[in-house]
Protein backbone atom coordinates (compact mmCIF):
# COMPACT_ATOMS: atom_id res chain seq x y z
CA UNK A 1 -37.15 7.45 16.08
CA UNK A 2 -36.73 5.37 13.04
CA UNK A 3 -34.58 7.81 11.50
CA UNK A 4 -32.12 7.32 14.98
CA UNK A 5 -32.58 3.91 14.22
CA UNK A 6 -31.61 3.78 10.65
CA UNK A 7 -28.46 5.89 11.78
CA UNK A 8 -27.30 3.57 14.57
CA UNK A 9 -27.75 0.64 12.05
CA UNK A 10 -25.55 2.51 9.61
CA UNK A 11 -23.19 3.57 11.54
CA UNK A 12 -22.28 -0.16 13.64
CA UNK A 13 -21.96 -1.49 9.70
CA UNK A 14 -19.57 0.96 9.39
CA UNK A 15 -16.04 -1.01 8.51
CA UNK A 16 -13.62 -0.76 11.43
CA UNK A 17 -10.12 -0.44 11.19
CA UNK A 18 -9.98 -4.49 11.69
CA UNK A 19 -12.00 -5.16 9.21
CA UNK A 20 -10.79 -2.82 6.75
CA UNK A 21 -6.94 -4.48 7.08
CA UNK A 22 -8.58 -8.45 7.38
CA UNK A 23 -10.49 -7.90 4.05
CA UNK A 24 -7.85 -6.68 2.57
CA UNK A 25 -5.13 -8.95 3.49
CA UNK A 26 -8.11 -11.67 2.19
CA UNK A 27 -8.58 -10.04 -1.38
CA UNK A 28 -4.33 -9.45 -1.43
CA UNK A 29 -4.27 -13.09 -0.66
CA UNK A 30 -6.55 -14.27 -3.34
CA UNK A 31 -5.54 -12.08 -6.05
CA UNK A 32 -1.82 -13.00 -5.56
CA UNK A 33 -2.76 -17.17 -5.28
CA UNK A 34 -4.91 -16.49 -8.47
CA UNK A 35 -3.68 -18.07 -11.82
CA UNK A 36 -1.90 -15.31 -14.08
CA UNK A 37 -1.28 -13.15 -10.92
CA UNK A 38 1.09 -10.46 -11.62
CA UNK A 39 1.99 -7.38 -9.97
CA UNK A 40 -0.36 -4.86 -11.58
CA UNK A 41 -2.98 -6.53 -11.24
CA UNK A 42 -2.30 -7.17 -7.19
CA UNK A 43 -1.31 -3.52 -7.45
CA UNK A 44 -5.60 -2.85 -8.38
CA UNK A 45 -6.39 -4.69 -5.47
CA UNK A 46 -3.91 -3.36 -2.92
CA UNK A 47 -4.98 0.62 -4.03
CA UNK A 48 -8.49 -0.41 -2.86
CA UNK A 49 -7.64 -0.18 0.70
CA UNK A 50 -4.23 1.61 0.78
CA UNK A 51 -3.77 5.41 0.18
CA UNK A 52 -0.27 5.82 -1.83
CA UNK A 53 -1.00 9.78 -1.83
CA UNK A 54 -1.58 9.93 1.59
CA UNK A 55 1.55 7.67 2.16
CA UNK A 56 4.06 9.38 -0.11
CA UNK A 57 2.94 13.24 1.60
CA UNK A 58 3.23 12.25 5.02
CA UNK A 59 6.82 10.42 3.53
CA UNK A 60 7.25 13.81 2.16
CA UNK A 61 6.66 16.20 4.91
CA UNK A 62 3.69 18.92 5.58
CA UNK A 63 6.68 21.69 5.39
CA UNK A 64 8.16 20.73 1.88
CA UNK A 65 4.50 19.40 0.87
CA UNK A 66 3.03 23.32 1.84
CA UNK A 67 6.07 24.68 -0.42
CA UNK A 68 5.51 23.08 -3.21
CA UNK A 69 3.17 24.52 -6.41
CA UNK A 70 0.13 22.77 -7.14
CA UNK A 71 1.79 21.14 -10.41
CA UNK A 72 4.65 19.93 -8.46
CA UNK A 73 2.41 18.45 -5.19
CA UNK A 74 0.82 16.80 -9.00
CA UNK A 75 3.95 14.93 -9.97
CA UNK A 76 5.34 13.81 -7.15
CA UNK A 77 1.93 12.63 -5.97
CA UNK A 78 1.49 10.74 -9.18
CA UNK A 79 5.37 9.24 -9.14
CA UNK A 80 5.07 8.26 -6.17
CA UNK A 81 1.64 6.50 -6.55
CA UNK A 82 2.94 4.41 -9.12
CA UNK A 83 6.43 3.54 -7.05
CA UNK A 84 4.51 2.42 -4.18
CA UNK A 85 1.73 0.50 -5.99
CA UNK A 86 4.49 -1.55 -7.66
CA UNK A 87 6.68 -2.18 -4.77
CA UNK A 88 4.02 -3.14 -2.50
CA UNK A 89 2.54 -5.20 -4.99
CA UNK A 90 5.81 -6.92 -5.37
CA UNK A 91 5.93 -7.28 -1.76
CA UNK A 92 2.36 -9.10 -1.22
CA UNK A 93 3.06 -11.70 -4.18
CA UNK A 94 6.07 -12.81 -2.24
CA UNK A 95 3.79 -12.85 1.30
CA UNK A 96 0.50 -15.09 -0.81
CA UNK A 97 1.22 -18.05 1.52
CA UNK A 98 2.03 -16.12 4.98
CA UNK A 99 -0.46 -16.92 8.05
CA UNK A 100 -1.79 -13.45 9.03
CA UNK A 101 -2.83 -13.87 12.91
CA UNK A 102 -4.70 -10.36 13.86
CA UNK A 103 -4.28 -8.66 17.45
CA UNK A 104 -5.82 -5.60 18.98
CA UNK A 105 -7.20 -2.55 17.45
CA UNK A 106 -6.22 0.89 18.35
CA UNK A 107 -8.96 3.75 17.60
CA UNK A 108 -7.59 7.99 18.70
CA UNK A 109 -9.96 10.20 16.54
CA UNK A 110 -9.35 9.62 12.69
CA UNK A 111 -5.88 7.56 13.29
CA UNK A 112 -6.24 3.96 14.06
CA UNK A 113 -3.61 1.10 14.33
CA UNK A 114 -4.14 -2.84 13.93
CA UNK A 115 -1.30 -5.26 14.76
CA UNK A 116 -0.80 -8.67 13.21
CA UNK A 117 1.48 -11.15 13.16
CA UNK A 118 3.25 -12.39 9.53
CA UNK A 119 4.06 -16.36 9.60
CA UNK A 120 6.23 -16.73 6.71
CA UNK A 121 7.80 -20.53 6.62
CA UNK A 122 9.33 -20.29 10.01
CA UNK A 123 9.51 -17.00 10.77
CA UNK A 124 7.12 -14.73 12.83
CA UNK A 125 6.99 -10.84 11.85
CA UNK A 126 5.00 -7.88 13.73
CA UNK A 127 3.44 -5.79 10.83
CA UNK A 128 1.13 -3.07 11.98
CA UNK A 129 -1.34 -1.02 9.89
CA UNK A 130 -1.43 2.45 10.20
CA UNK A 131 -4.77 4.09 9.07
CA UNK A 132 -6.35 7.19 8.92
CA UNK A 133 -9.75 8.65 7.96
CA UNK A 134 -10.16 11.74 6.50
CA UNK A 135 -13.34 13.36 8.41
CA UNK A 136 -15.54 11.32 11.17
CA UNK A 137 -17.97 9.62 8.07
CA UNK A 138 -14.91 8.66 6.08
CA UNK A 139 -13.77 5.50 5.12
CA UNK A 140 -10.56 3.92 6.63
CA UNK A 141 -7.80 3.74 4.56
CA UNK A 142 -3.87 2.20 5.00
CA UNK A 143 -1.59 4.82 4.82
CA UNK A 144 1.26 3.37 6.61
CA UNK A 145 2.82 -0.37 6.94
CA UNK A 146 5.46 -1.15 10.24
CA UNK A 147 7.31 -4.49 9.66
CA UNK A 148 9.70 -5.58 12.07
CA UNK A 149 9.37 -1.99 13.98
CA UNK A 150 10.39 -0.50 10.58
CA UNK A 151 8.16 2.07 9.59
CA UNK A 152 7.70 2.52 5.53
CA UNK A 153 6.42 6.48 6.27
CA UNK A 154 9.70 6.79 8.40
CA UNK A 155 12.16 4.39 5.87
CA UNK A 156 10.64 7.15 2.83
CA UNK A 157 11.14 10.60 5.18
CA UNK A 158 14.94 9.41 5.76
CA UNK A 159 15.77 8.95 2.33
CA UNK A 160 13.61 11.90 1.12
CA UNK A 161 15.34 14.08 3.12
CA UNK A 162 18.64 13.52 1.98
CA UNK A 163 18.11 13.45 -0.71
CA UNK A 164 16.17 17.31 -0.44
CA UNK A 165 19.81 18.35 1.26
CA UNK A 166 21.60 17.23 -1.18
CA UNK A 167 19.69 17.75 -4.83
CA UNK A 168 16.30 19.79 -3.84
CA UNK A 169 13.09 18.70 -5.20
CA UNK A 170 13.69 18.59 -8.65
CA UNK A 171 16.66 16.08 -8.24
CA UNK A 172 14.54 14.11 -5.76
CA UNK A 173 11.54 13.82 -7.56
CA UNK A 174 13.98 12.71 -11.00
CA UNK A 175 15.20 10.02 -8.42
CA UNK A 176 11.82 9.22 -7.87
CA UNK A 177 10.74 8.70 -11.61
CA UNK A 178 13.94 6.48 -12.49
CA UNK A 179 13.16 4.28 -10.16
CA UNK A 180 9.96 4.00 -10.46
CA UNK A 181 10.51 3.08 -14.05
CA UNK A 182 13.06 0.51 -13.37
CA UNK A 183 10.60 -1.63 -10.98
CA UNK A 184 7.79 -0.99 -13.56
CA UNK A 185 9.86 -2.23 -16.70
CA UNK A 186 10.77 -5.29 -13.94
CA UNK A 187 7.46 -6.02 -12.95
CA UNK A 188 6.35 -6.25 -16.67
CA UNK A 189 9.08 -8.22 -17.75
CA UNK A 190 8.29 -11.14 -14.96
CA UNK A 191 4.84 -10.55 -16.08
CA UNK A 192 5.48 -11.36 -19.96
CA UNK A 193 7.77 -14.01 -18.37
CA UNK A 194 4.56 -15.77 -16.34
CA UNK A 195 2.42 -15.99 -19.37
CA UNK A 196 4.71 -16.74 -21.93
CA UNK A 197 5.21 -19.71 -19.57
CA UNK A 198 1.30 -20.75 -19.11
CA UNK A 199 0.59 -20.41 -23.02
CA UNK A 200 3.81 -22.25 -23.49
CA UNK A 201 2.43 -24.82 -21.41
CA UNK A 202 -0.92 -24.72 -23.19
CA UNK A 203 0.56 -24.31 -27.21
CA UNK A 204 0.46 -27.06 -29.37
CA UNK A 205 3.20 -29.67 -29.33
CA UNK A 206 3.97 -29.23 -26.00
């Protein structure tokens, strides 16, 4: 009886989708309004709640995903990771002020979807959270965004596969890499950028 009990309470405390995608849109919102913000350090807040790997394979495909060697399923998993932790982070710092109004909550087995509604100045935006658990005790985790209708999962298969077609894995996971070093190298230069500017501000004679 009490252990029943115990298991009911457990299991209603469970995070729901909702909550999961409200309390992180909360700790997004407060880590990119904090002073200093910058990208990696939204980018330790946002992998909380969002699964990059899970992202990038479903981006990727369960056919070329299966084919590939344990060492390459390794390096793209870890390219990609770091590509979508920057990007996204990017993202969120220029969404710190939107209104986030939350609608219903979708639940079929271990997939889950929760629509909001972005206000951003004037402009309203559907965004929808795409979640997934991996067995029934699991936690929920993000594993795809839809903005606008625009799925980022969907926007990542089309360019992944033309890339596939046109220079194979190798030349798409080289892609991959440069580009992921170019936002990085970005992101770190508005970040030396943002506190050169506060100790400026703070630095004697000023």
């Amino acid at each position: 009886m009490i252990a029943s009990l115990l298991a009911a309470t457990l299991l209603a405390a469970a995070p729901t989708p909702l909550s999961v995608v409200k309390s992180g849109n909360a700790d997004v919102q407060r880590a990119a309004n904090a002073p200093g913000a910058t990208v990696e350090s939204l980018a330790t807040v946002v992998e909380k709640f969002v699964d990059f790997q899970e992202l990038a394979k479903r981006a990727l495909g369960d056919k070329t995903w299966t084919s590939l060697t344990p060492a390459q399923r390794k390096d793209f998993s870890e390219t990609m990771t770091g590509l979508l932790r920057a990007s996204y982070a990017q993202k969120a710092i220029g969404q710190a002020q939107a209104d986030v109004k939350y609608g219903k909550e979708s639940i079929e087995g271990t997939e889950a979807t929760v629509n909001t509604t972005l206000t951003l100045k004037k402009d309203q935006i559907p965004v929808d959270y795409r979640l997934y658990k991996q067995t029934a005790k699991a936690d929920w985790r993000i594993y795809d965004v839809v903005t606008d209708e625009v799925s980022l999962v969907d926007t990542y298969k089309g360019q992944f596969q033309k890339l596939l077609s046109t220079k194979g894995f190798d030349g798409l996971l080289s892609t991959l890499k440069t580009k992921r070093a170019q936002l990085e190298k970005e992101n770190a230069a508005q970040s030396a950028k943002g506190s050169s500017a506060t100790g400026g501000s703070a630095g004697p004679g000023k």
